[in-house]
C-alpha atoms as a PDB file:
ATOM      1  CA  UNK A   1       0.000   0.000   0.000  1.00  0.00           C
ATOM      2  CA  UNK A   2       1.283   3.445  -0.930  1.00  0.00           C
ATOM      3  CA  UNK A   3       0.924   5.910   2.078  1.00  0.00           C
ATOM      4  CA  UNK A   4       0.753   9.268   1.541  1.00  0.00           C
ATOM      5  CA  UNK A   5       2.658  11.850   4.277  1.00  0.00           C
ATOM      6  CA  UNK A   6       1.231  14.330   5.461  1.00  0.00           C
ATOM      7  CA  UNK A   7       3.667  17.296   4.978  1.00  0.00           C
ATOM      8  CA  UNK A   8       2.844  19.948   8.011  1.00  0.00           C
ATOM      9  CA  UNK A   9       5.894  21.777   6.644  1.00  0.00           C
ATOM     10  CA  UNK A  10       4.241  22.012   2.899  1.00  0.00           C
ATOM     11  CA  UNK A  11       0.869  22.819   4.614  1.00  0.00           C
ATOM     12  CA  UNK A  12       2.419  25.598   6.931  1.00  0.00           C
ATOM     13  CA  UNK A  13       3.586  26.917   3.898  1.00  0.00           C
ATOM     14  CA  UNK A  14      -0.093  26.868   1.965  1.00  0.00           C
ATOM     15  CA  UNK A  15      -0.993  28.667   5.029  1.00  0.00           C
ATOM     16  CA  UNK A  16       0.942  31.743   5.300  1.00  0.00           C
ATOM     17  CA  UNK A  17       0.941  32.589   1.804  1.00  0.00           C
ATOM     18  CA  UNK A  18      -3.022  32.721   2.065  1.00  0.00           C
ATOM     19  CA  UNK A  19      -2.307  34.828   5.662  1.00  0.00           C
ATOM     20  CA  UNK A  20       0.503  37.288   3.592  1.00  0.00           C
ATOM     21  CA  UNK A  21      -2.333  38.064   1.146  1.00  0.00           C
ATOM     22  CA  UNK A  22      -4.808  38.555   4.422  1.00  0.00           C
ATOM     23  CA  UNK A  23      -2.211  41.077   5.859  1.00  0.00           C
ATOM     24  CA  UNK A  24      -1.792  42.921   2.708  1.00  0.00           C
ATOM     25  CA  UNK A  25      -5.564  43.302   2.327  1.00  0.00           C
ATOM     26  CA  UNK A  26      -5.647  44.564   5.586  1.00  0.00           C
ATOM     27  CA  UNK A  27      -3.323  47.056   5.313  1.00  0.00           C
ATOM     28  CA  UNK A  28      -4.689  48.144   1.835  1.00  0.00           C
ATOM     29  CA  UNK A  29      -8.125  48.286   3.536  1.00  0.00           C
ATOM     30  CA  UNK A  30      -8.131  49.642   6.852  1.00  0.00           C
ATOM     31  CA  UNK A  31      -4.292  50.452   7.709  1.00  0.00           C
ATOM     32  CA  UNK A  32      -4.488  47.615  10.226  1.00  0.00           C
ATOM     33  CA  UNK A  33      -1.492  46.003  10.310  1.00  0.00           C
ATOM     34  CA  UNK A  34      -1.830  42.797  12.745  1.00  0.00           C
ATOM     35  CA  UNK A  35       0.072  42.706  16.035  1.00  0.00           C
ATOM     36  CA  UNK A  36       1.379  40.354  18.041  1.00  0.00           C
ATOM     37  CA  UNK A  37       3.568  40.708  21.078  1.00  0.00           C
ATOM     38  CA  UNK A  38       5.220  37.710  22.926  1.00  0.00           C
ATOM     39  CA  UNK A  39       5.972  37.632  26.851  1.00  0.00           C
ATOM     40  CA  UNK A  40       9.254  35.643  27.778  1.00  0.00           C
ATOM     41  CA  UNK A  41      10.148  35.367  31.437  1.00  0.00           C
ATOM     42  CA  UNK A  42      13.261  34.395  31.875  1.00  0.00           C
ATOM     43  CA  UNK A  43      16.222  32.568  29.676  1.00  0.00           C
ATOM     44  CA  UNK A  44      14.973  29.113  29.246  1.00  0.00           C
ATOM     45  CA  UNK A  45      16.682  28.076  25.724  1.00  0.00           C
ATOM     46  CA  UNK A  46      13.986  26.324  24.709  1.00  0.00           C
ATOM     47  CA  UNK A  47      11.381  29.268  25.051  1.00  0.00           C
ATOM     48  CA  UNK A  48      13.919  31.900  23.351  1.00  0.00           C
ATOM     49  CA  UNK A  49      14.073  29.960  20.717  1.00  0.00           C
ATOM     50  CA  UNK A  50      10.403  29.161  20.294  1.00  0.00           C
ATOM     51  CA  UNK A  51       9.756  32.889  20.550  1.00  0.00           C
ATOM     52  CA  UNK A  52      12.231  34.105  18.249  1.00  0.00           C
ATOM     53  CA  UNK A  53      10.904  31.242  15.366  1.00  0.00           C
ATOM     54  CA  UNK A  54       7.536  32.765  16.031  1.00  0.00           C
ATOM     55  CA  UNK A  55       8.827  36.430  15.599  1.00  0.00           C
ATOM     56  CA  UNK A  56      10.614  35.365  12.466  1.00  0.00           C
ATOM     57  CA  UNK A  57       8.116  34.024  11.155  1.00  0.00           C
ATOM     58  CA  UNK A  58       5.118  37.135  12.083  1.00  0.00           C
ATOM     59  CA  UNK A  59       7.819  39.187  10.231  1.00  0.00           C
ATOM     60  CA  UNK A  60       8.233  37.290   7.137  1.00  0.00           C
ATOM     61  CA  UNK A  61       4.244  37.741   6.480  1.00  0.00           C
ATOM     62  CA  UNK A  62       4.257  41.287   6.943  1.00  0.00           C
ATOM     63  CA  UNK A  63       2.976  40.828  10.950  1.00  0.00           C
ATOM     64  CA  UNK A  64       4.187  43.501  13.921  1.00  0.00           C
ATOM     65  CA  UNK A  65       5.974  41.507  16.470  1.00  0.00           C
ATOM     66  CA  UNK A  66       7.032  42.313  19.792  1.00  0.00           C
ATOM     67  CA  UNK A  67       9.062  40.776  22.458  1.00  0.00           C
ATOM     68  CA  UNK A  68       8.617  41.560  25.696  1.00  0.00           C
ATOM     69  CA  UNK A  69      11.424  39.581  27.989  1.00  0.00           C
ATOM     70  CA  UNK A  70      11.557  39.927  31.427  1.00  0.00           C
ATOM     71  CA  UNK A  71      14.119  38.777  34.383  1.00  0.00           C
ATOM     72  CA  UNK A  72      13.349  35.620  36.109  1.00  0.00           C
ATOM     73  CA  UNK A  73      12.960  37.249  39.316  1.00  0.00           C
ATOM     74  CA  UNK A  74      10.009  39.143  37.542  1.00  0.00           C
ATOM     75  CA  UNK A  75       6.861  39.397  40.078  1.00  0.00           C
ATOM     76  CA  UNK A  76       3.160  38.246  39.062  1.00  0.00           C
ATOM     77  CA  UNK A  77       2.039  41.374  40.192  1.00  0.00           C
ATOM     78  CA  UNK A  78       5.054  42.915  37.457  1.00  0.00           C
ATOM     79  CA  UNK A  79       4.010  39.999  35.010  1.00  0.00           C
ATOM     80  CA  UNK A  80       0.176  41.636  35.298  1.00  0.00           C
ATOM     81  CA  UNK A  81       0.803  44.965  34.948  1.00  0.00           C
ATOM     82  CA  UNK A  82       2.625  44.209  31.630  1.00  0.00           C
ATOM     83  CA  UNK A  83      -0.247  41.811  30.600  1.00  0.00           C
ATOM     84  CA  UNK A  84      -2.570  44.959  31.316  1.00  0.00           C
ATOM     85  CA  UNK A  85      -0.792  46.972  29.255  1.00  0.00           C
ATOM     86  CA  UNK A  86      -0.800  45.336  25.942  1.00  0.00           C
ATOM     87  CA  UNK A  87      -4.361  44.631  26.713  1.00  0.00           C
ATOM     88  CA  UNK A  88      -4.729  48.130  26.370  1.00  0.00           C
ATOM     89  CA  UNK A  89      -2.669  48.717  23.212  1.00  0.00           C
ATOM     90  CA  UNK A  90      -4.828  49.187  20.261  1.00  0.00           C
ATOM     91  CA  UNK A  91      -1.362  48.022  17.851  1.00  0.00           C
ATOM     92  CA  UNK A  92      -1.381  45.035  19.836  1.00  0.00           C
ATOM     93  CA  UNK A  93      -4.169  42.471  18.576  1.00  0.00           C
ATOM     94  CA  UNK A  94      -2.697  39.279  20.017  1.00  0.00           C
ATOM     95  CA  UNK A  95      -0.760  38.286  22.947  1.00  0.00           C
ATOM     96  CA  UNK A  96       1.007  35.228  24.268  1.00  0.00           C
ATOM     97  CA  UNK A  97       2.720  34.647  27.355  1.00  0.00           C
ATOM     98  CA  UNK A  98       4.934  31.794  26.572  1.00  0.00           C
ATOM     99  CA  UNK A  99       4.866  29.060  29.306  1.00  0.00           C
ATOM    100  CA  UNK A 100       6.101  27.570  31.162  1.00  0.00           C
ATOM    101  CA  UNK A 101       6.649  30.605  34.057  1.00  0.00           C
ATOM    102  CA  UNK A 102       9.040  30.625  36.935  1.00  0.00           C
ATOM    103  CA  UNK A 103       7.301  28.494  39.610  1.00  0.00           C
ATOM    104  CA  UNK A 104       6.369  31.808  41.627  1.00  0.00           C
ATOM    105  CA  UNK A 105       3.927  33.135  39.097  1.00  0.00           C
ATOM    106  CA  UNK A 106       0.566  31.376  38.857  1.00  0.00           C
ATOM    107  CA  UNK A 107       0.018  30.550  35.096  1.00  0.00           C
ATOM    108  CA  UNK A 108      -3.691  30.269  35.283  1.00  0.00           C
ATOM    109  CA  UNK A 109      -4.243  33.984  36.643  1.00  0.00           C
ATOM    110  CA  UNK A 110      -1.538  35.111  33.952  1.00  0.00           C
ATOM    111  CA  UNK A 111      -3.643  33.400  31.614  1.00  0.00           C
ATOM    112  CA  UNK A 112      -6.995  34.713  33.054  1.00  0.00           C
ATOM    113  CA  UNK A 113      -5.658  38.312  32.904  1.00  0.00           C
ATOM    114  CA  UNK A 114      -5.247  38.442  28.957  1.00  0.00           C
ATOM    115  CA  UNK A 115      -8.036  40.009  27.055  1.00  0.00           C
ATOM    116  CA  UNK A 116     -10.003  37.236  25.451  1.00  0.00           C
ATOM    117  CA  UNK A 117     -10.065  39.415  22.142  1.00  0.00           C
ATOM    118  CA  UNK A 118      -6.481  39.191  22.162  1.00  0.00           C
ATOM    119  CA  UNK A 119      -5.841  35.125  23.360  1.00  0.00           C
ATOM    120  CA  UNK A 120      -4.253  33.912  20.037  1.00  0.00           C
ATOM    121  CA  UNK A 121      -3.134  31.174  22.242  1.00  0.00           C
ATOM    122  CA  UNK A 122      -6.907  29.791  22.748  1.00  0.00           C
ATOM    123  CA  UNK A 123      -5.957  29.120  26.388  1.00  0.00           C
ATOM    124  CA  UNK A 124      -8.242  31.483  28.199  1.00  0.00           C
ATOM    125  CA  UNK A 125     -11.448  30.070  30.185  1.00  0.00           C
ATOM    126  CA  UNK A 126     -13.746  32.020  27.499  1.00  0.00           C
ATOM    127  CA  UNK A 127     -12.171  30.717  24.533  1.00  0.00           C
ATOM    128  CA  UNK A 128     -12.045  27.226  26.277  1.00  0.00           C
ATOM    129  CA  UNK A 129     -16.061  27.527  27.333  1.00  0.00           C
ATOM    130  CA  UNK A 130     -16.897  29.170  23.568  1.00  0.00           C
ATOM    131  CA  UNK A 131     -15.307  26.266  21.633  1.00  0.00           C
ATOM    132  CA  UNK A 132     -16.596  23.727  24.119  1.00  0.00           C
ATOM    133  CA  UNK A 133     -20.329  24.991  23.932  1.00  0.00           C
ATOM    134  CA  UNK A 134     -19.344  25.969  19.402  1.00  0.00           C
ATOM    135  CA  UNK A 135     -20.717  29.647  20.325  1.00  0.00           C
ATOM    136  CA  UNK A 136     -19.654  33.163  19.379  1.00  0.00           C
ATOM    137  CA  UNK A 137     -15.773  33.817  18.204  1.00  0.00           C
ATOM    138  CA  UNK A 138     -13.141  32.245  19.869  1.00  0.00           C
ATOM    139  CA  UNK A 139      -9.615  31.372  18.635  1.00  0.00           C
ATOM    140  CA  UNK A 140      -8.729  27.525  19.090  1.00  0.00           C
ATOM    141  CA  UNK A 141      -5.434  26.563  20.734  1.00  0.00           C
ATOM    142  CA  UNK A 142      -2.817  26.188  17.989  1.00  0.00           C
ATOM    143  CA  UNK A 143      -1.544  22.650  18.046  1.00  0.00           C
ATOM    144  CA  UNK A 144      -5.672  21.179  17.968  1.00  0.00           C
ATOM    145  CA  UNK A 145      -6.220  24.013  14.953  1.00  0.00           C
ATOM    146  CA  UNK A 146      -3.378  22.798  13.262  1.00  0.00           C
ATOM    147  CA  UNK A 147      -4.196  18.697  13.130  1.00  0.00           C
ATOM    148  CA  UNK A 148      -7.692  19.923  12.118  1.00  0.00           C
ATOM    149  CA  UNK A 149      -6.095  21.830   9.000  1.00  0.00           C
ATOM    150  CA  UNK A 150      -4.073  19.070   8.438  1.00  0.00           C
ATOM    151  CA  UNK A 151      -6.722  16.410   8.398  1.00  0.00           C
ATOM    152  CA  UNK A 152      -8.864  18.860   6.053  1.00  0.00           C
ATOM    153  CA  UNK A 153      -6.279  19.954   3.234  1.00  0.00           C
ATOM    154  CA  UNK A 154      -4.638  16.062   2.848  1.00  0.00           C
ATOM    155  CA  UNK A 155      -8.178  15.253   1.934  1.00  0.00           C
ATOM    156  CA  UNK A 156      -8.705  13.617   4.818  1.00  0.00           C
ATOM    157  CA  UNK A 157     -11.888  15.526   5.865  1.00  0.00           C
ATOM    158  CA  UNK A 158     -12.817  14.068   9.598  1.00  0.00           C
ATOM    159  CA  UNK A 159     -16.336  14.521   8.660  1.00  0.00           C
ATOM    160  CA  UNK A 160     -18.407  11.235   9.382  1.00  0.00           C
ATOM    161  CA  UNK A 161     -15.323   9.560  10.133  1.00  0.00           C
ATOM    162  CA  UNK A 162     -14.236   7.977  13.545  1.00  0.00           C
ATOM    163  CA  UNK A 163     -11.426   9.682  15.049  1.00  0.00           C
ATOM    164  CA  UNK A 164      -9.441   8.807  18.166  1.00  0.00           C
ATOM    165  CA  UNK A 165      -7.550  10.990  19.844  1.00  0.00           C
ATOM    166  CA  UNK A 166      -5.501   9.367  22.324  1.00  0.00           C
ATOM    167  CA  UNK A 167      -4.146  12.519  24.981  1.00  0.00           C
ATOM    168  CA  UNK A 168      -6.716  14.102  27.231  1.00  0.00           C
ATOM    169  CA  UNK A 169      -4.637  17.310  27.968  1.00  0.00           C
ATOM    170  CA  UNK A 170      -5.812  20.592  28.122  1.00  0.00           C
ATOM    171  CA  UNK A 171      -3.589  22.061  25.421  1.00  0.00           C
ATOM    172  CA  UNK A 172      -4.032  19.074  22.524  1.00  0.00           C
ATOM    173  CA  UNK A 173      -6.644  16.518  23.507  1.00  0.00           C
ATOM    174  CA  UNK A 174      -9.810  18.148  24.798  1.00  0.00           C
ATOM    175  CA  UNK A 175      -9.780  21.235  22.706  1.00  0.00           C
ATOM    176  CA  UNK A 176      -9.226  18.885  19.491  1.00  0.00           C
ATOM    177  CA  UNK A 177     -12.333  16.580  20.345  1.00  0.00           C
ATOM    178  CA  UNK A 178     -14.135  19.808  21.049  1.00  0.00           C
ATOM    179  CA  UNK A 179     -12.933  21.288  17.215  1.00  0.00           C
ATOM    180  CA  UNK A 180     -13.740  17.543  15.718  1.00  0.00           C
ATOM    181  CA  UNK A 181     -17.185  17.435  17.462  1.00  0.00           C
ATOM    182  CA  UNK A 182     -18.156  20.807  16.058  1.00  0.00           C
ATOM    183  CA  UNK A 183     -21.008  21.343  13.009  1.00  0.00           C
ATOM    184  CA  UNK A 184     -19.259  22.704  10.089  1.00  0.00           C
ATOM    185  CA  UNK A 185     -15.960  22.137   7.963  1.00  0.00           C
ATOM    186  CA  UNK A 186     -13.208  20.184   9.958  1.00  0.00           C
ATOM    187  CA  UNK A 187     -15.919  19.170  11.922  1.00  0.00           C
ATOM    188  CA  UNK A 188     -18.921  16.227  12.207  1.00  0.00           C
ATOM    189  CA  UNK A 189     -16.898  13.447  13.315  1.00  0.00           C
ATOM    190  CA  UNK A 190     -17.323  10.993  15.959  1.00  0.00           C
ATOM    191  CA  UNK A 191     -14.917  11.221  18.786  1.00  0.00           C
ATOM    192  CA  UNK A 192     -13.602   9.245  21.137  1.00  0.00           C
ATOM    193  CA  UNK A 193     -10.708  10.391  24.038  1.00  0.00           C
ATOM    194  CA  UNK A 194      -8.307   7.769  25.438  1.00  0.00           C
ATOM    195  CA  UNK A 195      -5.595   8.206  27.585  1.00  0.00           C
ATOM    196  CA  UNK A 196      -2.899   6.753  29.199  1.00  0.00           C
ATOM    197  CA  UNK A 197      -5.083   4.460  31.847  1.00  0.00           C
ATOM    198  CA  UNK A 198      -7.736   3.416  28.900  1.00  0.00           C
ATOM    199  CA  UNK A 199      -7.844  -0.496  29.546  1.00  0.00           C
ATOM    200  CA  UNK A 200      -6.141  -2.138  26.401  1.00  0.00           C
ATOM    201  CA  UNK A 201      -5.886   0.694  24.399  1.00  0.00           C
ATOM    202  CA  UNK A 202      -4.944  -1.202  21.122  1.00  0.00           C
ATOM    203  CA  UNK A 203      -8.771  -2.394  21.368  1.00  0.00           C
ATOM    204  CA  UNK A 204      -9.916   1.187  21.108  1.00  0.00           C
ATOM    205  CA  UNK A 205      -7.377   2.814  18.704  1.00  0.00           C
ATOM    206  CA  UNK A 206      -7.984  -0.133  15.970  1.00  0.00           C
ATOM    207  CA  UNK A 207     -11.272   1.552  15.712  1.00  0.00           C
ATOM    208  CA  UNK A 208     -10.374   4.430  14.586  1.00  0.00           C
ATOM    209  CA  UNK A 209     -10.752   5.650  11.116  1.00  0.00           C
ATOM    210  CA  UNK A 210      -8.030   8.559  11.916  1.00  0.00           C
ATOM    211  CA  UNK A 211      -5.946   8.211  15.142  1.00  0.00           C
ATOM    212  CA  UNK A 212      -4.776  11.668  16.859  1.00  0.00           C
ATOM    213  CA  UNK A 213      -1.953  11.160  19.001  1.00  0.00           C
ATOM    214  CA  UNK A 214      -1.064  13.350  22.100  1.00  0.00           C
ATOM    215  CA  UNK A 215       0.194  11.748  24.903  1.00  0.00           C
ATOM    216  CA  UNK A 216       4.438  12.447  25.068  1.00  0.00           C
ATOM    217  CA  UNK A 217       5.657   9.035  25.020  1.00  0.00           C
ATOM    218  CA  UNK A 218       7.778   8.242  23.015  1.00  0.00           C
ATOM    219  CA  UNK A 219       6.722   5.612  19.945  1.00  0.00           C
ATOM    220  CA  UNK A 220       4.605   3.928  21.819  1.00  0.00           C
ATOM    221  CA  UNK A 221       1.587   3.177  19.229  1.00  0.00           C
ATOM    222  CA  UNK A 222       2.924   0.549  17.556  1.00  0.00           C
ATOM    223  CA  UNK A 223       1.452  -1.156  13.967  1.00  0.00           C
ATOM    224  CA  UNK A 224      -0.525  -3.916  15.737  1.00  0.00           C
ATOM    225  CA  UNK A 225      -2.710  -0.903  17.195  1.00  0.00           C
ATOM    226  CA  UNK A 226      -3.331   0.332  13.909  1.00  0.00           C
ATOM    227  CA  UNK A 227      -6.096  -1.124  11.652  1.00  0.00           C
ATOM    228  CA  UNK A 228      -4.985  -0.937   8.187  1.00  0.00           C
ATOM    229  CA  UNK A 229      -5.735   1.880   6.220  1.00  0.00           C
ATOM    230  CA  UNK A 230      -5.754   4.282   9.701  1.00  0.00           C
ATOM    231  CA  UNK A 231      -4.991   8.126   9.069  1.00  0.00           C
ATOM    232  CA  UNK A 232      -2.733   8.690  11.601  1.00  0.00           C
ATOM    233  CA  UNK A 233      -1.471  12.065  12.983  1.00  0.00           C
ATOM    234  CA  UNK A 234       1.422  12.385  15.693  1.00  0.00           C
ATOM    235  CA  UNK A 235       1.608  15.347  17.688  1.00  0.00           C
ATOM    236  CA  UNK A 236       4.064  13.896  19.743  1.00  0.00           C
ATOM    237  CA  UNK A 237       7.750  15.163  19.413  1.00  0.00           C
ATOM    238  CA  UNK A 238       9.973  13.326  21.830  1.00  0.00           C
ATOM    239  CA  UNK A 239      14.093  13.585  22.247  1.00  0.00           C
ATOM    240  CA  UNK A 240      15.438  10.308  23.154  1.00  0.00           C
ATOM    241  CA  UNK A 241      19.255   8.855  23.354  1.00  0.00           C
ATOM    242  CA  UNK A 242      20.637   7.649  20.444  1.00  0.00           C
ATOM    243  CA  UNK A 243      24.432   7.261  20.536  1.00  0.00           C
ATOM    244  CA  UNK A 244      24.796   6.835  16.507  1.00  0.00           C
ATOM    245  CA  UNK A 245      23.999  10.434  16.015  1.00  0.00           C
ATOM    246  CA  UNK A 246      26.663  13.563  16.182  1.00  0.00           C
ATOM    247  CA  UNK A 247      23.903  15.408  18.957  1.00  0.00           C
ATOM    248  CA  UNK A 248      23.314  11.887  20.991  1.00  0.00           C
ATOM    249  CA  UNK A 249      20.217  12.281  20.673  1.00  0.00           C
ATOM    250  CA  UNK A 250      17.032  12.047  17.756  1.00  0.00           C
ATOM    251  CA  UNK A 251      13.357  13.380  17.756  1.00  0.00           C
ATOM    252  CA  UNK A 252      10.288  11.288  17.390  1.00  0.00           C
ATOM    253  CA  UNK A 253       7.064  11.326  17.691  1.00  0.00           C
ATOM    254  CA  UNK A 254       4.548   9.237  20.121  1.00  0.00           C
ATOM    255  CA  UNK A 255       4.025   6.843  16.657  1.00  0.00           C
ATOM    256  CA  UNK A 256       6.694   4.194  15.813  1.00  0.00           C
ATOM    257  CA  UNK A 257       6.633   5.462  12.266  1.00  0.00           C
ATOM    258  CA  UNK A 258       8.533   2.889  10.278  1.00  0.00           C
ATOM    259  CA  UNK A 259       5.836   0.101  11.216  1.00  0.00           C
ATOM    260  CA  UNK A 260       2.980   2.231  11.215  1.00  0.00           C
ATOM    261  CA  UNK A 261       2.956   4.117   7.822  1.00  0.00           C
ATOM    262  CA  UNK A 262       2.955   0.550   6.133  1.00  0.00           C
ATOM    263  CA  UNK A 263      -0.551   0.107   7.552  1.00  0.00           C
ATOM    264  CA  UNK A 264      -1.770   3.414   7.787  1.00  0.00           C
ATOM    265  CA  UNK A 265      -3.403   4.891   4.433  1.00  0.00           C
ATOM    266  CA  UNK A 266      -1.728   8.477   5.451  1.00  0.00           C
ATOM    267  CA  UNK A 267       0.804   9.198   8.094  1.00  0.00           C
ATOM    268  CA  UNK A 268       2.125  12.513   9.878  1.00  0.00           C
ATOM    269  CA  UNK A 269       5.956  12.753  10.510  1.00  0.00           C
ATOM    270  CA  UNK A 270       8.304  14.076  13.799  1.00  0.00           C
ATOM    271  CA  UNK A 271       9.537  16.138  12.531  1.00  0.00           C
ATOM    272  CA  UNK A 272       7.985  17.623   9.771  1.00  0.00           C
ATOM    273  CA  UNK A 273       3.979  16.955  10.781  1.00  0.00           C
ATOM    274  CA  UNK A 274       1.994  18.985  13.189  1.00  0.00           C
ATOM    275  CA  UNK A 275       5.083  21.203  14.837  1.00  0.00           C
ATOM    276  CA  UNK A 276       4.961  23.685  11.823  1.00  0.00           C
ATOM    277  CA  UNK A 277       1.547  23.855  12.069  1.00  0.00           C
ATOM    278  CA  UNK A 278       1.491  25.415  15.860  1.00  0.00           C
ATOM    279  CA  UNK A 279       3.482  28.559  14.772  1.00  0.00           C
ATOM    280  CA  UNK A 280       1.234  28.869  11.852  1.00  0.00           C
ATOM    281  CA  UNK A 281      -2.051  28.832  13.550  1.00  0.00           C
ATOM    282  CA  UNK A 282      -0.639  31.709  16.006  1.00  0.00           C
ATOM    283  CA  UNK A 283      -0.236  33.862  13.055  1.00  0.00           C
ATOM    284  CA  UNK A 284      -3.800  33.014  11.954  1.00  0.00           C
ATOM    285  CA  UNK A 285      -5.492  33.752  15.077  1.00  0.00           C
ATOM    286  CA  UNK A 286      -3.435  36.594  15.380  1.00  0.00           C
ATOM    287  CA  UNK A 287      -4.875  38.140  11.677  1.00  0.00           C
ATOM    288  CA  UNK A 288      -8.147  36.741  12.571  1.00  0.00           C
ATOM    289  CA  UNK A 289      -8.109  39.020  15.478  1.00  0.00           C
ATOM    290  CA  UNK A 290      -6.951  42.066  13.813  1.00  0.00           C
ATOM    291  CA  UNK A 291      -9.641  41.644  11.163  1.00  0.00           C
ATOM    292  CA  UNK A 292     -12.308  40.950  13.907  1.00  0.00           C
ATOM    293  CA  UNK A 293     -11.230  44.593  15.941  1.00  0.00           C
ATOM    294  CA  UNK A 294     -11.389  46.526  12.539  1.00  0.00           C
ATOM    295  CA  UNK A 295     -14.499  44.824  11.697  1.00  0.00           C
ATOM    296  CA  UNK A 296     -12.749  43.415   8.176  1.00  0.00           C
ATOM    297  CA  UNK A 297     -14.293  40.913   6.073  1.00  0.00           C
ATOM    298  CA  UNK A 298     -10.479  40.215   5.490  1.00  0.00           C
END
């Protein structure tokens, strides 16, 4: 059987050229040009990094970005007045505070504090309750948005289909079954959540038509929990040892990929799959908001 791979890099792509012709229209229409500004607390490598490939990338499609970086020894009550000002800054139409935050700052309030009309992350209680109950404008967390868009432009249209998500966290597994349960396009399909303590899980994930998985361990859904002809997305992206390679390490994903693409009918990669797609779905919510404050039909 020939799988196809689904490219998240070639779909990222598709993606912000559509968004660089958004901005552009924007501009051209209103003089909006979309904002985003980025909170980093502190000098975790891992964060800089994340932030700067989101700045680089705002940039490249014509987006405002800001970086806000702050001492470790920053205060909530410091974190929160910073929050409250680019709440009110008209130029600024998204926000993210990237996480995780020194232990002495509570993330939910941080979290709580940003102005849901700016929460490009999709983390906020109201954009949580609005995609939960499918009601007024919301923005959907990135990584769920992105397997969604995925699914969609492969051809692999969740609608009427069984779909599996195996994860139950608050940043990938709920809010996807909430986006896959939804009326409308990327939407209609049946869902079903396991996790980690699901009784034989093989059972439930060879009933899937597509299998989403989020859980963080590393290859652990092997080809004997795949029923052939699966469509299988990994949004896992795990380092583990491997003394062959120059680094000592490799990436890979929560899906043994070398046995599973020869029974799945389509097959995500780590890396390469859904990662691209988080960065690109930040960008979208963050045009989608500057569109929604001008009142745009952009």
């Amino acid at each position: 059987m020939s799988t196809q791979i689904i490219s998240g890099r070639d779909i990222a792509e598709e993606i912000r050229g559509e968004l660089t012709e958004r901005v552009a229209a924007l501009k051209a229409e209103s003089g909006i040009v979309p904002g985003l500004a980025t909170v980093l607390v502190g000098s975790d490598p891992a964060s800089e990094m994340y932030v700067g490939m989101k700045n680089k990338a705002a940039a490249a499609m014509g987006i405002h970005s800001r970086q806000i970086t702050l001492p470790a020894a920053t205060t909530e009550s410091e974190l929160l007045g910073v929050v409250d000002g680019l709440n009110a800054d008209p130029a600024v139409h998204g926000i993210l505070v990237q996480l995780p935050l020194p232990n002495h700052i509570d993330e939910g309030k941080i979290i709580e504090a940003i102005d849901p009309s700016k929460d490009v992350d999709g983390f906020h209680p109201v954009s949580v309750g609005r995609l939960a109950t499918d009601s007024g404008e919301f923005f959907a967390p990135c990584t769920p948005a992105g397997v969604v868009e995925m699914l969609v432009r492969s051809g692999n249209d969740p609608n009427g289909k069984h779909v599996v998500v195996v994860g139950r966290s608050n940043i990938v597994g709920r809010p996807l079954a909430s986006l896959l349960l939804r009326k409308g396009a990327g939407g209609n399909a049946t869902v079903t959540v396991a996790h980690s303590r699901t009784p034989d899980l093989g059972a439930v994930t060879r009933t899937a038509d597509i299998l989403v998985v989020a859980m963080g361990r590393p290859e652990m859904i092997t080809a004997d929990m795949v029923r052939p002809g699966t469509v299988v997305i990994d949004v896992g992206t795990n380092r583990v040892d491997d003394p062959t390679r120059e680094k000592g390490y490799r990436v890979c994903g929560d899906v043994l990929f070398d046995e599973v693409k020869e029974v799945a009918s389509a097959i995500s990669p780590v890396p390469g799959g859904v990662g691209p797609m988080t960065i690109t779905m930040l960008l979208a919510n963050t045009v989608k908001s500057a569109a929604l404050a001008s009142g745009s039909k952009v």
